[in-house]
PDB file of N, CA and C in Angstrom:
ATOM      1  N   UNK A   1      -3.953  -4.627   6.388  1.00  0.00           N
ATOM      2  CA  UNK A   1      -3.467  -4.199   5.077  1.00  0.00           C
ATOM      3  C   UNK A   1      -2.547  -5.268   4.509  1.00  0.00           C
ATOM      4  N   UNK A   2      -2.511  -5.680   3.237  1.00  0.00           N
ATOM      5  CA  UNK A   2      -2.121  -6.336   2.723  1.00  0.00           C
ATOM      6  C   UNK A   2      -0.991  -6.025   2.165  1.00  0.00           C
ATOM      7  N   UNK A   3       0.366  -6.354   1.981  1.00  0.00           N
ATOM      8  CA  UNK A   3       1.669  -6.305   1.779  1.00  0.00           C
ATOM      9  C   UNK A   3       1.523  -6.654   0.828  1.00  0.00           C
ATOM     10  N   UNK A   4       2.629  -6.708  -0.737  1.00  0.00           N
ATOM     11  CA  UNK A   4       2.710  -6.830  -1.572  1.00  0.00           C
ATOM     12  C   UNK A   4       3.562  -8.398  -2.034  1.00  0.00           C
ATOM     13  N   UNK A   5       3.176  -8.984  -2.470  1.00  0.00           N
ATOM     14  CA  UNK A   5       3.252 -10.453  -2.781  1.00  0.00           C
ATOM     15  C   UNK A   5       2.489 -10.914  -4.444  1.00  0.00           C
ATOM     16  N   UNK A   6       3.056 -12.434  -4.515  1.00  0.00           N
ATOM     17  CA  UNK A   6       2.500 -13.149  -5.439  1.00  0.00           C
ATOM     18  C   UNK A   6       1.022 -13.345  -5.389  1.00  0.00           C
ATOM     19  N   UNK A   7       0.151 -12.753  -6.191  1.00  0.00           N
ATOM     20  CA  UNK A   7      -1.346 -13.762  -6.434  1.00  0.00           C
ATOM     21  C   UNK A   7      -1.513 -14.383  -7.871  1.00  0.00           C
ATOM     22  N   UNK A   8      -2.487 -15.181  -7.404  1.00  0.00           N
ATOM     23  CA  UNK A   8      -3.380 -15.829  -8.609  1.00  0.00           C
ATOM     24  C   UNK A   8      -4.640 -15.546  -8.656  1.00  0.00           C
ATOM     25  N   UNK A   9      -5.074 -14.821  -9.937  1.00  0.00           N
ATOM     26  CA  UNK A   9      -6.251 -14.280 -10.116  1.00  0.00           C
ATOM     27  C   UNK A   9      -6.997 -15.338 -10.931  1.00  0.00           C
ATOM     28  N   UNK A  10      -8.074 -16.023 -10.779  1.00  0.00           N
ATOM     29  CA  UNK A  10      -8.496 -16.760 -11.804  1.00  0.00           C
ATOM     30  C   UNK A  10      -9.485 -16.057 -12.177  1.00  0.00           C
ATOM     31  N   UNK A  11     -10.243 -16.317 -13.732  1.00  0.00           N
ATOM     32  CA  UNK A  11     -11.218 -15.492 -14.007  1.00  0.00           C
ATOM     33  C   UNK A  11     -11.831 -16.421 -15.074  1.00  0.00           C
ATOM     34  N   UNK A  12     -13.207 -16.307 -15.904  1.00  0.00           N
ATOM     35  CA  UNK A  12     -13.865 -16.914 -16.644  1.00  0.00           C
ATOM     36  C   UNK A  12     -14.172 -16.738 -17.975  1.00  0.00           C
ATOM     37  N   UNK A  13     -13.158 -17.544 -19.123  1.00  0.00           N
ATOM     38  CA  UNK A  13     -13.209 -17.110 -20.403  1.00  0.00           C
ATOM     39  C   UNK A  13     -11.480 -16.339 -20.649  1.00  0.00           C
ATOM     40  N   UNK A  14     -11.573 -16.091 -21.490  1.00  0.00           N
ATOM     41  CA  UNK A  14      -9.723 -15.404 -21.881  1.00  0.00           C
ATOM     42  C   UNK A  14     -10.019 -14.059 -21.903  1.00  0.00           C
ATOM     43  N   UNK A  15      -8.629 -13.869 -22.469  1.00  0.00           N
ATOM     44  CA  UNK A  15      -8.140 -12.016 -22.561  1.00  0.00           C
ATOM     45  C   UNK A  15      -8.264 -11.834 -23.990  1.00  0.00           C
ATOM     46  N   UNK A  16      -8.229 -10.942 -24.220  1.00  0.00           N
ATOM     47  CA  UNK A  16      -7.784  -9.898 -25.469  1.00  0.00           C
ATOM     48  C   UNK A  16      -6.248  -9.650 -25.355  1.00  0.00           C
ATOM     49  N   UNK A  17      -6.125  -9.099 -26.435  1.00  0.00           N
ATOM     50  CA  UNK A  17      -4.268  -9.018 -26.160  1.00  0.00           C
ATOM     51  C   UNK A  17      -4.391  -7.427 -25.607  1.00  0.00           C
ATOM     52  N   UNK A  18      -5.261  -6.615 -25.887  1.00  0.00           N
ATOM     53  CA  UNK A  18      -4.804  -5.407 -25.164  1.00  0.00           C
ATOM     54  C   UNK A  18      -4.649  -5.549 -23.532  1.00  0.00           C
ATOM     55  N   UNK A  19      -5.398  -6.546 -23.170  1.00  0.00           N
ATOM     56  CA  UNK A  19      -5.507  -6.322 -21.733  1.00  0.00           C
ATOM     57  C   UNK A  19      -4.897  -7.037 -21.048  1.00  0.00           C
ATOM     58  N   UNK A  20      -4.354  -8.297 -21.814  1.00  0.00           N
ATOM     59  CA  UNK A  20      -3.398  -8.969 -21.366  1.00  0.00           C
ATOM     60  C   UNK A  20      -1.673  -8.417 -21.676  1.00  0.00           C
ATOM     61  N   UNK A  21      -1.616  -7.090 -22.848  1.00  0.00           N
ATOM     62  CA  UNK A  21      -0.682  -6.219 -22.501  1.00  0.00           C
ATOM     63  C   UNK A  21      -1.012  -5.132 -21.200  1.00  0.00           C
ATOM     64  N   UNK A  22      -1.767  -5.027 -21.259  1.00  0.00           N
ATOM     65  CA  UNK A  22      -1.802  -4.052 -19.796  1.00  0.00           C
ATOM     66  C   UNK A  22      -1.620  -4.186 -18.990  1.00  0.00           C
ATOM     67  N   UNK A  23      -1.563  -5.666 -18.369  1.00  0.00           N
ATOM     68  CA  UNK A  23      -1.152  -6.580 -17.137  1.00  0.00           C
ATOM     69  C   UNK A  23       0.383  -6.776 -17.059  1.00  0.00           C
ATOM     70  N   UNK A  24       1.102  -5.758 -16.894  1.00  0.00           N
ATOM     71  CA  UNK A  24       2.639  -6.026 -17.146  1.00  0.00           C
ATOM     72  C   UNK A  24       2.909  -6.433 -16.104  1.00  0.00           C
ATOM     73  N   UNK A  25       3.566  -7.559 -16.092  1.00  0.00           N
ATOM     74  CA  UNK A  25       4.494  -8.559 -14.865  1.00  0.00           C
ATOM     75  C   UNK A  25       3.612  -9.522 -14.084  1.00  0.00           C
ATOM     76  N   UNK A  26       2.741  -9.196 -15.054  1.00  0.00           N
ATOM     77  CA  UNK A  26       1.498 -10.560 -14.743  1.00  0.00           C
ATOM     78  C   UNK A  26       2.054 -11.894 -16.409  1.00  0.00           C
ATOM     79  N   UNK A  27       1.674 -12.955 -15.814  1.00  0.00           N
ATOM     80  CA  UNK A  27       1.993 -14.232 -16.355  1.00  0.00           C
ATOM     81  C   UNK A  27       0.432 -14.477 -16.810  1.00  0.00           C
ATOM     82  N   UNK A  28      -0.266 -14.647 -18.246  1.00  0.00           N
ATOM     83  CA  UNK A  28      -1.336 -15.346 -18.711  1.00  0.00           C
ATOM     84  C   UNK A  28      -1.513 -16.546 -18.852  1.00  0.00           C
ATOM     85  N   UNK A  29      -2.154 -17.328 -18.048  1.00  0.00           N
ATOM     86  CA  UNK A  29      -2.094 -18.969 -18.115  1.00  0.00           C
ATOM     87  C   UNK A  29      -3.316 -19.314 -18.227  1.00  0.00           C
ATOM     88  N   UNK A  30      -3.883 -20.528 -19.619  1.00  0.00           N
ATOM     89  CA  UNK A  30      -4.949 -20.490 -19.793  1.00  0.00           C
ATOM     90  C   UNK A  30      -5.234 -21.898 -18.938  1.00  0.00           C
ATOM     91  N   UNK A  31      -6.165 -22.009 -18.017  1.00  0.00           N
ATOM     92  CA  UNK A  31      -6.604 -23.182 -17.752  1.00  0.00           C
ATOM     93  C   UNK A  31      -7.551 -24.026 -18.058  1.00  0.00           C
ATOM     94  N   UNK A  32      -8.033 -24.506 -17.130  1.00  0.00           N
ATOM     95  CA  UNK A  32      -9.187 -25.959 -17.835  1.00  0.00           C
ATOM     96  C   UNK A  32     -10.874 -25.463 -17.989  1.00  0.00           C
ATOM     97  N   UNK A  33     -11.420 -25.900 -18.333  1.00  0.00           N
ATOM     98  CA  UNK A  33     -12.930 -25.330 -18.524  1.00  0.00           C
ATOM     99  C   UNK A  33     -13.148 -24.297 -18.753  1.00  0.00           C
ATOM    100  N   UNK A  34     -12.297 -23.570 -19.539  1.00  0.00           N
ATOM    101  CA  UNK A  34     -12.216 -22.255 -20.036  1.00  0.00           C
ATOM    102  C   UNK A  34     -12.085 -21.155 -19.366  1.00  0.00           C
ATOM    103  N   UNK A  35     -11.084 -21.635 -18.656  1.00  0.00           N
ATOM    104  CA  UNK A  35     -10.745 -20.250 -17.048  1.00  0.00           C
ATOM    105  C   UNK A  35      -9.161 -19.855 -17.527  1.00  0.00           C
ATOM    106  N   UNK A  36      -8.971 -18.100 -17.201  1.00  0.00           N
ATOM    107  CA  UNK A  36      -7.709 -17.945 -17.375  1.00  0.00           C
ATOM    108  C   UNK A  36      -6.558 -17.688 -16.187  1.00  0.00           C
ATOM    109  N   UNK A  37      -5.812 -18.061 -15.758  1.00  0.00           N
ATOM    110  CA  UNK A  37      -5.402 -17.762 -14.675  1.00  0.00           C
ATOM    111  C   UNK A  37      -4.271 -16.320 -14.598  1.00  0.00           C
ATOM    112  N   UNK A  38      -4.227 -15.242 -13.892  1.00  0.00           N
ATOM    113  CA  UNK A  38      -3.335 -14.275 -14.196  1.00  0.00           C
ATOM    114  C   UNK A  38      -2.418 -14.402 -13.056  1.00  0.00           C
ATOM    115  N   UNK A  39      -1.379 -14.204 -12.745  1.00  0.00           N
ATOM    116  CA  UNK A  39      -0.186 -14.907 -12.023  1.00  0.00           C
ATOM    117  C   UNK A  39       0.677 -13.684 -11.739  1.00  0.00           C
ATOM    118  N   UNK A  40       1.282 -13.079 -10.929  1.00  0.00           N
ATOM    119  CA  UNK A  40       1.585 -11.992 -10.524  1.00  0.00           C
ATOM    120  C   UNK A  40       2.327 -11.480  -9.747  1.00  0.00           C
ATOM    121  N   UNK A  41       3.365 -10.308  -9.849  1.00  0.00           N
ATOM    122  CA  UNK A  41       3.386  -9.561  -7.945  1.00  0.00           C
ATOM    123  C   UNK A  41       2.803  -8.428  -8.378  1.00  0.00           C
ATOM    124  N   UNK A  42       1.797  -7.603  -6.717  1.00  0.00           N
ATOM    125  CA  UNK A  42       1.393  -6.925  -6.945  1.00  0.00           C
ATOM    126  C   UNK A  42       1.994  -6.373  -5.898  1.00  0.00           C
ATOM    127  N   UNK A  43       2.482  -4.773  -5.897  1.00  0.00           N
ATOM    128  CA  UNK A  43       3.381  -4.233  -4.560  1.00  0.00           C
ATOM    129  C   UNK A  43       2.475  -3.450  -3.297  1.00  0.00           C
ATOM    130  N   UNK A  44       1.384  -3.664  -3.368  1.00  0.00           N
ATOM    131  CA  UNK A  44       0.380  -3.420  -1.823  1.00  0.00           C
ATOM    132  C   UNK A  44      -1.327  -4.071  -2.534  1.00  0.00           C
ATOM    133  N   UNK A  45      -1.536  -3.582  -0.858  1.00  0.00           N
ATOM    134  CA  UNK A  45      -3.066  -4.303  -1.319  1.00  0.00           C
ATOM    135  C   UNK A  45      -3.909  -3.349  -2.352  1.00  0.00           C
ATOM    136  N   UNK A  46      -3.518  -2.191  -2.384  1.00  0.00           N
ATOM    137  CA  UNK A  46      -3.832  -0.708  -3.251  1.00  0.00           C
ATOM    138  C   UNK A  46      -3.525  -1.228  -4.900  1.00  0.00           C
ATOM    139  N   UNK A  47      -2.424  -1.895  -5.084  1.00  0.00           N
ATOM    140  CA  UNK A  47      -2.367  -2.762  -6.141  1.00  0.00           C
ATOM    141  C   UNK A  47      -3.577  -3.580  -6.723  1.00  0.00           C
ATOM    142  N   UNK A  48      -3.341  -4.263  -5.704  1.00  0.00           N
ATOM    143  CA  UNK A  48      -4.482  -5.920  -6.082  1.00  0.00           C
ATOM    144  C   UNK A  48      -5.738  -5.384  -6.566  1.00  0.00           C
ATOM    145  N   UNK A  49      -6.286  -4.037  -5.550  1.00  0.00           N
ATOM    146  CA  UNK A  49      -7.708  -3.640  -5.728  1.00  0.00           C
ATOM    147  C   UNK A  49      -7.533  -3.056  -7.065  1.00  0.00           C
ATOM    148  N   UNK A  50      -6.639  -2.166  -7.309  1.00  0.00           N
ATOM    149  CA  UNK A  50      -6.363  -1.433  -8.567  1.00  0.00           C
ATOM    150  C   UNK A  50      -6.743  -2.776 -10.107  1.00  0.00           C
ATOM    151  N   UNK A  51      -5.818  -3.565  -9.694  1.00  0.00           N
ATOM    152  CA  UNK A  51      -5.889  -4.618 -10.471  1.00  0.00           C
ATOM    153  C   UNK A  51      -7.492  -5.635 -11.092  1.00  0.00           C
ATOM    154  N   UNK A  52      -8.325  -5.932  -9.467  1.00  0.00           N
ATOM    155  CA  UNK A  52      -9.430  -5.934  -9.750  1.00  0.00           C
ATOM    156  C   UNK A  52     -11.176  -5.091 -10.342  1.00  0.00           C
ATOM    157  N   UNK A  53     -10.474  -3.256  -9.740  1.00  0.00           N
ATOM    158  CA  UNK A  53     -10.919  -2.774 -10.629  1.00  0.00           C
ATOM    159  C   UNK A  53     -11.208  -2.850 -11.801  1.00  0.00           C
ATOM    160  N   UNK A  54      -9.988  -2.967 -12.695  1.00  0.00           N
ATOM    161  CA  UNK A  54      -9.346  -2.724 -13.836  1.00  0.00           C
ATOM    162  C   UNK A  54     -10.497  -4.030 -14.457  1.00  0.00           C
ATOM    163  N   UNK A  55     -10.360  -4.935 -14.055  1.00  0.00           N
ATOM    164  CA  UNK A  55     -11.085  -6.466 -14.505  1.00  0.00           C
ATOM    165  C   UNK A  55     -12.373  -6.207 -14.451  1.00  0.00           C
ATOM    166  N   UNK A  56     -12.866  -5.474 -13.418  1.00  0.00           N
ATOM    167  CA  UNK A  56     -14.630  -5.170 -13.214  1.00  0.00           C
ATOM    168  C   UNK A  56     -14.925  -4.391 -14.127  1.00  0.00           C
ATOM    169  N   UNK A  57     -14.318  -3.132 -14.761  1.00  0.00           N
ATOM    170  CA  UNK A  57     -14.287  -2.311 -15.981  1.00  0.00           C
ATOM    171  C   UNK A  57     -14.520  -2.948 -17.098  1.00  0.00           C
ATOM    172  N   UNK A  58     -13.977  -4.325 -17.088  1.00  0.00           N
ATOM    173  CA  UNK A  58     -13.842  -4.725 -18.289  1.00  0.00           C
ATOM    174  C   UNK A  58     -14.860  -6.299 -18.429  1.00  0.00           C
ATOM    175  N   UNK A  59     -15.527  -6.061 -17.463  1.00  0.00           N
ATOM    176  CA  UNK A  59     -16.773  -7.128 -16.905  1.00  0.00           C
ATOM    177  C   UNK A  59     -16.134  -8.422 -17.200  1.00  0.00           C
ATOM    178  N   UNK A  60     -14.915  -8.672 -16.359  1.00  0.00           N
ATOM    179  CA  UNK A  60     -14.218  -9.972 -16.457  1.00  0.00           C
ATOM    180  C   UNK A  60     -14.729 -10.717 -15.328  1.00  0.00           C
ATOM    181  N   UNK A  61     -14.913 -12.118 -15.085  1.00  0.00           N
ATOM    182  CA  UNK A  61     -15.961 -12.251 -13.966  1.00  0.00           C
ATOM    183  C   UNK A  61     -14.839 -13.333 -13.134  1.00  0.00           C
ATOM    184  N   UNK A  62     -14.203 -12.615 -12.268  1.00  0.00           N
ATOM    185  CA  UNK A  62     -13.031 -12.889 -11.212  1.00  0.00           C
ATOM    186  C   UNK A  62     -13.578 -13.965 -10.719  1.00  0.00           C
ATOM    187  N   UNK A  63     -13.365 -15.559 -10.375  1.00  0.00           N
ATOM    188  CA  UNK A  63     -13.764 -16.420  -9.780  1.00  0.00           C
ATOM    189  C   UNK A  63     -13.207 -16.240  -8.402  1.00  0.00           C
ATOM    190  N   UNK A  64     -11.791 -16.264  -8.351  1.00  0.00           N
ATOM    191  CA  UNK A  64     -10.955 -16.260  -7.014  1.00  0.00           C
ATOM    192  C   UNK A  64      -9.815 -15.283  -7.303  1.00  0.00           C
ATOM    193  N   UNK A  65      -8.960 -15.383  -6.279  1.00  0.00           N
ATOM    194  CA  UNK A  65      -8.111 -14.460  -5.981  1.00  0.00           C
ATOM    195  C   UNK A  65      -7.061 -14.832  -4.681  1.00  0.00           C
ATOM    196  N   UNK A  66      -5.910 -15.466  -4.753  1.00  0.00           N
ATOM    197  CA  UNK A  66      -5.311 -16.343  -3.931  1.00  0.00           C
ATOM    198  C   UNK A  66      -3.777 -15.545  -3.983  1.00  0.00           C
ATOM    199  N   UNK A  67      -3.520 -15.528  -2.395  1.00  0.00           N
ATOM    200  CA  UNK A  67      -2.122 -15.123  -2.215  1.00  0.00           C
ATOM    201  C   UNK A  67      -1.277 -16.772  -2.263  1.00  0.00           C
ATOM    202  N   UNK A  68      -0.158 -16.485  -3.013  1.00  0.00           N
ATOM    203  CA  UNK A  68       0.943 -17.438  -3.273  1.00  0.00           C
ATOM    204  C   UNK A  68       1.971 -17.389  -2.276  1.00  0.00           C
ATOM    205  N   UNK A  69       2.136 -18.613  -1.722  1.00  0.00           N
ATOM    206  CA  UNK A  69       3.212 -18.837  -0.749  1.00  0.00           C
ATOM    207  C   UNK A  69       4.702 -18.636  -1.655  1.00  0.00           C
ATOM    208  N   UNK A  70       4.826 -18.763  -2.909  1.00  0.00           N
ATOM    209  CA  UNK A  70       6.353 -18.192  -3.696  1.00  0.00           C
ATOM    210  C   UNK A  70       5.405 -18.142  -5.432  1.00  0.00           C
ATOM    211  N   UNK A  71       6.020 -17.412  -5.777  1.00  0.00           N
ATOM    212  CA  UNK A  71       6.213 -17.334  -7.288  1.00  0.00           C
ATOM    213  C   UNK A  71       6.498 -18.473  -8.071  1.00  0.00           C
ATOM    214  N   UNK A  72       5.662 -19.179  -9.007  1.00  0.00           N
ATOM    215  CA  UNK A  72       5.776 -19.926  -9.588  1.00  0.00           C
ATOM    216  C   UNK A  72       7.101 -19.744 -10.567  1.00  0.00           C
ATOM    217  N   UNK A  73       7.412 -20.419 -11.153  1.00  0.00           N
ATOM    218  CA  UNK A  73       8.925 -20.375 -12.567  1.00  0.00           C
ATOM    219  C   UNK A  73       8.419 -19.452 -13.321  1.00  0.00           C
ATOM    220  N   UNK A  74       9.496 -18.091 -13.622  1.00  0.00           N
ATOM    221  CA  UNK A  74       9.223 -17.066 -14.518  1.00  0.00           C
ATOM    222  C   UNK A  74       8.507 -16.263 -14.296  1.00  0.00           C
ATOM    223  N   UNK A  75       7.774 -15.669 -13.232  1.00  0.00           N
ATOM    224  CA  UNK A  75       6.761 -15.104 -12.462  1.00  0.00           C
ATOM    225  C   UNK A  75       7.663 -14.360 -11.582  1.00  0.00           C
ATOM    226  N   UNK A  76       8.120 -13.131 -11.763  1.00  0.00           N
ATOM    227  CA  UNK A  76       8.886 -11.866 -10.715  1.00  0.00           C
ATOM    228  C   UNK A  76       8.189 -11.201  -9.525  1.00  0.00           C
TER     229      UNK A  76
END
């Protein structure tokens, strides 16, 4: 079981603003070749899945999904 920590969700193409308001205490970072990166703490692994649900609902097409050794600047 997975403990609650920093990830980085990358995914393909951007957000909408509704859904990038729905992601509260997630960080939107747009990256290169048209990938968005979502930046995060999530407080169990019940989270994360919750979280990737939420993205499959919305046929966002998750490339990766990486636990962070610390929180990047501005990222709680």
């Amino acid at each position: 079981m997975t403990h609650g920590g920093v990830f980085e969700v990358v995914i393909r193409g951007t957000l909408g603003g509704e859904l990038v308001d729905s992601l509260d205490g997630f960080e939107v970072l747009p990256a290169p070749e048209g990938l968005t990166r979502l930046v995060g703490r999530v407080p169990d692994q019940q989270g994360l899945l919750t979280m990737l649900a939420d993205l499959d609902d919305l046929r966002a097409e998750v490339l990766s999904v990486q636990a962070l050794t610390r929180a990047p600047d501005g990222v709680g």
